[in-house]
N, C-alpha and C. Protein backbone atom coordinates (compact mmCIF):
# COMPACT_ATOMS: atom_id res chain seq x y z
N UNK A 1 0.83 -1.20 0.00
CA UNK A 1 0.00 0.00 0.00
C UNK A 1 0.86 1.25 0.00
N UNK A 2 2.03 0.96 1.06
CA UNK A 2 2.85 2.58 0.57
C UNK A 2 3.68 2.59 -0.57
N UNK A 3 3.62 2.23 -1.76
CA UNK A 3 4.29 2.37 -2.94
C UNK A 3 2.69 2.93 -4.11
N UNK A 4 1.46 2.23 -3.92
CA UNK A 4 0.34 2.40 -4.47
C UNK A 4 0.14 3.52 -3.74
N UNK A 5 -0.19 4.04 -2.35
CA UNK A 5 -1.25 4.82 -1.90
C UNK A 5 0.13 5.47 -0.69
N UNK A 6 0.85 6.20 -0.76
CA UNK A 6 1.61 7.05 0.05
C UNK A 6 0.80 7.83 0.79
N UNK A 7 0.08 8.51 0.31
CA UNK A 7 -0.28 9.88 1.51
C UNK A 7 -1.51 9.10 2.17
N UNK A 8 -2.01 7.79 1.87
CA UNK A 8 -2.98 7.27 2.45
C UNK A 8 -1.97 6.80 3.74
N UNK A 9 -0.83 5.90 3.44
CA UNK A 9 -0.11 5.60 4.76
C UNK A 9 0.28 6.47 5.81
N UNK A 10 0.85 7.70 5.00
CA UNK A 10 1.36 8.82 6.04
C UNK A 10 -0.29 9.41 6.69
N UNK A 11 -1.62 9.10 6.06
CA UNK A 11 -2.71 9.66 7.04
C UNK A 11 -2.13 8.53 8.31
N UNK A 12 -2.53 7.54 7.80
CA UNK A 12 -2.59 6.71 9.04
C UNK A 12 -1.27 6.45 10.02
N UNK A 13 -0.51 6.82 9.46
CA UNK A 13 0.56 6.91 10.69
C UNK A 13 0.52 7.89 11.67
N UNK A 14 0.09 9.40 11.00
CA UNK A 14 -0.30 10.20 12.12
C UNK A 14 -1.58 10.42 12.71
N UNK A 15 -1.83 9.69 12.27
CA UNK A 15 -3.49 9.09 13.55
C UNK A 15 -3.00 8.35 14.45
N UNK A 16 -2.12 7.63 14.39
CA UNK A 16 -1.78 6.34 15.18
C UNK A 16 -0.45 7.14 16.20
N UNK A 17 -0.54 7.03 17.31
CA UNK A 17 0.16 7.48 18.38
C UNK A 17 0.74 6.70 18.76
N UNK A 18 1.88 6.74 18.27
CA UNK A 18 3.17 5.84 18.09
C UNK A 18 3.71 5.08 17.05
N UNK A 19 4.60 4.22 17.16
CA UNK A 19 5.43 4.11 15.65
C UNK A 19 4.54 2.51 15.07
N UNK A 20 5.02 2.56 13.41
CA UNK A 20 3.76 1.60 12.94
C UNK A 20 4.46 0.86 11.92
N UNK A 21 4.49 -0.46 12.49
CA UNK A 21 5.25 -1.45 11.74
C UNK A 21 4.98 -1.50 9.93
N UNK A 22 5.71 -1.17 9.08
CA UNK A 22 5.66 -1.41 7.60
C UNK A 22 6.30 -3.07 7.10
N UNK A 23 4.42 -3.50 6.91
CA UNK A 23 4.72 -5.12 6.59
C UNK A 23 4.21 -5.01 4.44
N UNK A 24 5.08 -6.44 4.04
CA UNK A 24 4.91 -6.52 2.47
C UNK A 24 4.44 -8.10 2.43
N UNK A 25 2.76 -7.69 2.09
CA UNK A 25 1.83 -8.77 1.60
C UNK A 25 1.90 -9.80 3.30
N UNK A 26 1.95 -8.70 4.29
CA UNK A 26 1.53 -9.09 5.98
C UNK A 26 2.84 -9.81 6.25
N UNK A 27 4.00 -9.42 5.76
CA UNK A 27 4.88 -9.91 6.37
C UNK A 27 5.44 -8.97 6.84
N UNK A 28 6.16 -8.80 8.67
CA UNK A 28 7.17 -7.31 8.64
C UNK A 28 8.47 -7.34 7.82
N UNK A 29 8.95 -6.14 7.52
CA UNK A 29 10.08 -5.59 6.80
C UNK A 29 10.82 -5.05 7.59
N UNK A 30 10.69 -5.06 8.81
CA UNK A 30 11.82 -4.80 9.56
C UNK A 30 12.07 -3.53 9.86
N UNK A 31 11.06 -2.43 9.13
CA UNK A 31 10.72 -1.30 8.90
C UNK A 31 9.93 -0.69 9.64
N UNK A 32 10.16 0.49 10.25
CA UNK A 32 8.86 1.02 11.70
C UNK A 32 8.61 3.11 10.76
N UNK A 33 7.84 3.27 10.81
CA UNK A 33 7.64 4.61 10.82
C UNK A 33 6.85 5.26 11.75
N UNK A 34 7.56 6.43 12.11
CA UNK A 34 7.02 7.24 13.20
C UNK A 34 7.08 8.94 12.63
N UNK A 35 5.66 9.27 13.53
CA UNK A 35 5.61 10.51 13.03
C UNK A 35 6.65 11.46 13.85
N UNK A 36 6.79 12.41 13.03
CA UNK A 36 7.68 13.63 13.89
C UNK A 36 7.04 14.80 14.46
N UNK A 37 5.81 14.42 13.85
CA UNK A 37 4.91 15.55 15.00
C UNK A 37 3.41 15.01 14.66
N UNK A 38 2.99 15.49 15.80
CA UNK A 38 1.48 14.83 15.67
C UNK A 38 0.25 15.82 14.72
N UNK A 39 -0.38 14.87 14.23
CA UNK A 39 -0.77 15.09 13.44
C UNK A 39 -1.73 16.02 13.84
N UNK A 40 -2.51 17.18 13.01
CA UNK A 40 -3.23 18.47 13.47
C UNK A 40 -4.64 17.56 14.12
N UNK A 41 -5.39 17.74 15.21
CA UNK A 41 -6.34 17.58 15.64
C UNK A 41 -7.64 18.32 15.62
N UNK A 42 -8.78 17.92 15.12
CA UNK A 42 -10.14 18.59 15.01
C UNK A 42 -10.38 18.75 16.39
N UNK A 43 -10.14 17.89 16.90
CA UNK A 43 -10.86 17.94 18.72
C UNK A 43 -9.64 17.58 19.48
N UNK A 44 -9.85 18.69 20.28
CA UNK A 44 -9.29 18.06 21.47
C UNK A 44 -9.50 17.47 23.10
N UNK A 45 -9.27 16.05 23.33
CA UNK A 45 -9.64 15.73 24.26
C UNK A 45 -9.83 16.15 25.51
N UNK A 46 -10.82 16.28 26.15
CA UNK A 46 -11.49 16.33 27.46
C UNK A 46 -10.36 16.30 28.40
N UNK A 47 -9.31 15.24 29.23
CA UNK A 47 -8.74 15.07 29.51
C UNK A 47 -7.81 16.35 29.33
N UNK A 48 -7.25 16.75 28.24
CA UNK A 48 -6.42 17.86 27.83
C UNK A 48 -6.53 18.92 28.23
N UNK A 49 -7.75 19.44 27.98
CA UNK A 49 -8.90 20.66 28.11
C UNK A 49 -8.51 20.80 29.50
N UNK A 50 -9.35 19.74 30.09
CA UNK A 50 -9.19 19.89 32.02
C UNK A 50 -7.69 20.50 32.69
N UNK A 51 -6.38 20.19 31.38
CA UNK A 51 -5.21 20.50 32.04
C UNK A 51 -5.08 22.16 31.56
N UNK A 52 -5.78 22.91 31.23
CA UNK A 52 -6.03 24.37 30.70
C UNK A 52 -6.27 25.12 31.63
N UNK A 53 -5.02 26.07 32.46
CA UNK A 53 -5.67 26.74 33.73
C UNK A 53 -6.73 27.68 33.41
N UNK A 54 -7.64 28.23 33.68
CA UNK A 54 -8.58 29.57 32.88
C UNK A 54 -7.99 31.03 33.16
N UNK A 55 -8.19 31.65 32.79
CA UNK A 55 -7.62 32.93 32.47
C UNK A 55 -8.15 33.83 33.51
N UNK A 56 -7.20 34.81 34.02
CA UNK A 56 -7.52 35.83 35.31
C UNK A 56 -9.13 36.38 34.97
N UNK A 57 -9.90 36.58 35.89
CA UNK A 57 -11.08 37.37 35.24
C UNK A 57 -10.28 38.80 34.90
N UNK A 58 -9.93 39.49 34.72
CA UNK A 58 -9.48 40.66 34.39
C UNK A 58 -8.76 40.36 33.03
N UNK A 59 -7.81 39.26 32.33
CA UNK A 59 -7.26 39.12 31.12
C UNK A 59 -9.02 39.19 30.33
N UNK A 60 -9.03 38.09 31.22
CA UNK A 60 -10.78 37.84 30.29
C UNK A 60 -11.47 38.80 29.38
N UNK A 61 -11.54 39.83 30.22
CA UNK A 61 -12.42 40.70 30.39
C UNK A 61 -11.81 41.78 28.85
N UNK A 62 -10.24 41.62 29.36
CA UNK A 62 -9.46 42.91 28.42
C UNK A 62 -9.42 42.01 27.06
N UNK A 63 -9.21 40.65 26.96
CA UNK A 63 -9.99 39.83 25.79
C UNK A 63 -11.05 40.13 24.79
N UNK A 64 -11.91 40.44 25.82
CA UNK A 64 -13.60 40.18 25.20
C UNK A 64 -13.48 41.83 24.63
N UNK A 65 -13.30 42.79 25.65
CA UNK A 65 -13.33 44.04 24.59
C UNK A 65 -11.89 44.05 23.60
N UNK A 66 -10.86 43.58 23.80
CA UNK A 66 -9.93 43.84 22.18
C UNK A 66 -10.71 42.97 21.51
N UNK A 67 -11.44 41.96 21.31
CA UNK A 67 -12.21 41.31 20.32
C UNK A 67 -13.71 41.67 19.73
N UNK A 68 -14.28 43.05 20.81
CA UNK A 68 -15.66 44.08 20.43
C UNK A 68 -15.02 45.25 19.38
N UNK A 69 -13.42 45.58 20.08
CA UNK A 69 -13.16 46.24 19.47
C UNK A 69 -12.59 45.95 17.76
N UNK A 70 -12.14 45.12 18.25
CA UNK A 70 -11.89 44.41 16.34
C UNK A 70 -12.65 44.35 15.48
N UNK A 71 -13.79 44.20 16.05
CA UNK A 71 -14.89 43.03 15.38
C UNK A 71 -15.49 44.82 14.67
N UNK A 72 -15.85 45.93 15.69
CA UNK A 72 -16.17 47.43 15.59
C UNK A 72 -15.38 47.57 13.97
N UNK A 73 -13.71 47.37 14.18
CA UNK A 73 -13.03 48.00 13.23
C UNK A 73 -13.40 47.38 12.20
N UNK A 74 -13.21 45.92 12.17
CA UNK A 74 -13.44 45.38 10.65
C UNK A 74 -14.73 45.12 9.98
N UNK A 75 -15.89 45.32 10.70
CA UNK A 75 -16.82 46.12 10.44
C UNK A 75 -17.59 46.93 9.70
N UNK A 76 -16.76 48.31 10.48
CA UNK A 76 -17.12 49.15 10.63
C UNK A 76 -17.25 50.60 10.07
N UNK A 77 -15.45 50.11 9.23
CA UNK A 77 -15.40 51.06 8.09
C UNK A 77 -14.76 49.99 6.79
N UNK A 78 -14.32 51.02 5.60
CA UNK A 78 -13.86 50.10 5.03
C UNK A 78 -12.02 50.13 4.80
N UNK A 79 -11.55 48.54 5.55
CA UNK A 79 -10.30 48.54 5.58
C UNK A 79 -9.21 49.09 4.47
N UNK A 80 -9.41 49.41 3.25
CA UNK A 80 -8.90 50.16 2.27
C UNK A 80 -8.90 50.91 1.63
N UNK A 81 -10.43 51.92 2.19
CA UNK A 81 -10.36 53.18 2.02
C UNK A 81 -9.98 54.24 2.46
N UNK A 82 -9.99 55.44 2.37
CA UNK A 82 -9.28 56.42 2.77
C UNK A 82 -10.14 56.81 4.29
N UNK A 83 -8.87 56.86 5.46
CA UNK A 83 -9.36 57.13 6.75
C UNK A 83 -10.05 58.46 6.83
């Protein structure tokens, strides 16, 4: 399969958390591939999340308005016309 379908193997190696024996017609080859970084995640686990300290109420806070205020600018006028 990795000579036919390459980027199909490299999906599945970085799904797989940890290194992944490369066998020919189910025999091993003596061959291991491992990723060098993990692969980008849609979700992240619960477990993970829980290790996320939360943010001072006061960062919070100066957060939520630089992001009213952004949201105001891009908005609000138009970014490439004349100020």
């Amino acid at each position: 399969m990795l000579k036919q379908n390459p980027a199909e193997v490299i999906r599945q190696v970085l799904e797989v958390d940890g290194p992944v024996s490369v066998t020919a017609h189910g025999q091993p080859t003596g061959v291991v591939m491992v990723a060098d970084r993990p692969a980008p995640q849609r979700w992240v686990p619960t477990d993970r999340l829980k290790t996320i300290p939360p943010l001072p109420k006061e960062e919070a806070e100066r957060w939520q308005e630089e992001l009213r205020r952004s949201r105001e600018y891009e908005f609000g006028r138009d970014l490439w016309g004349d100020e």
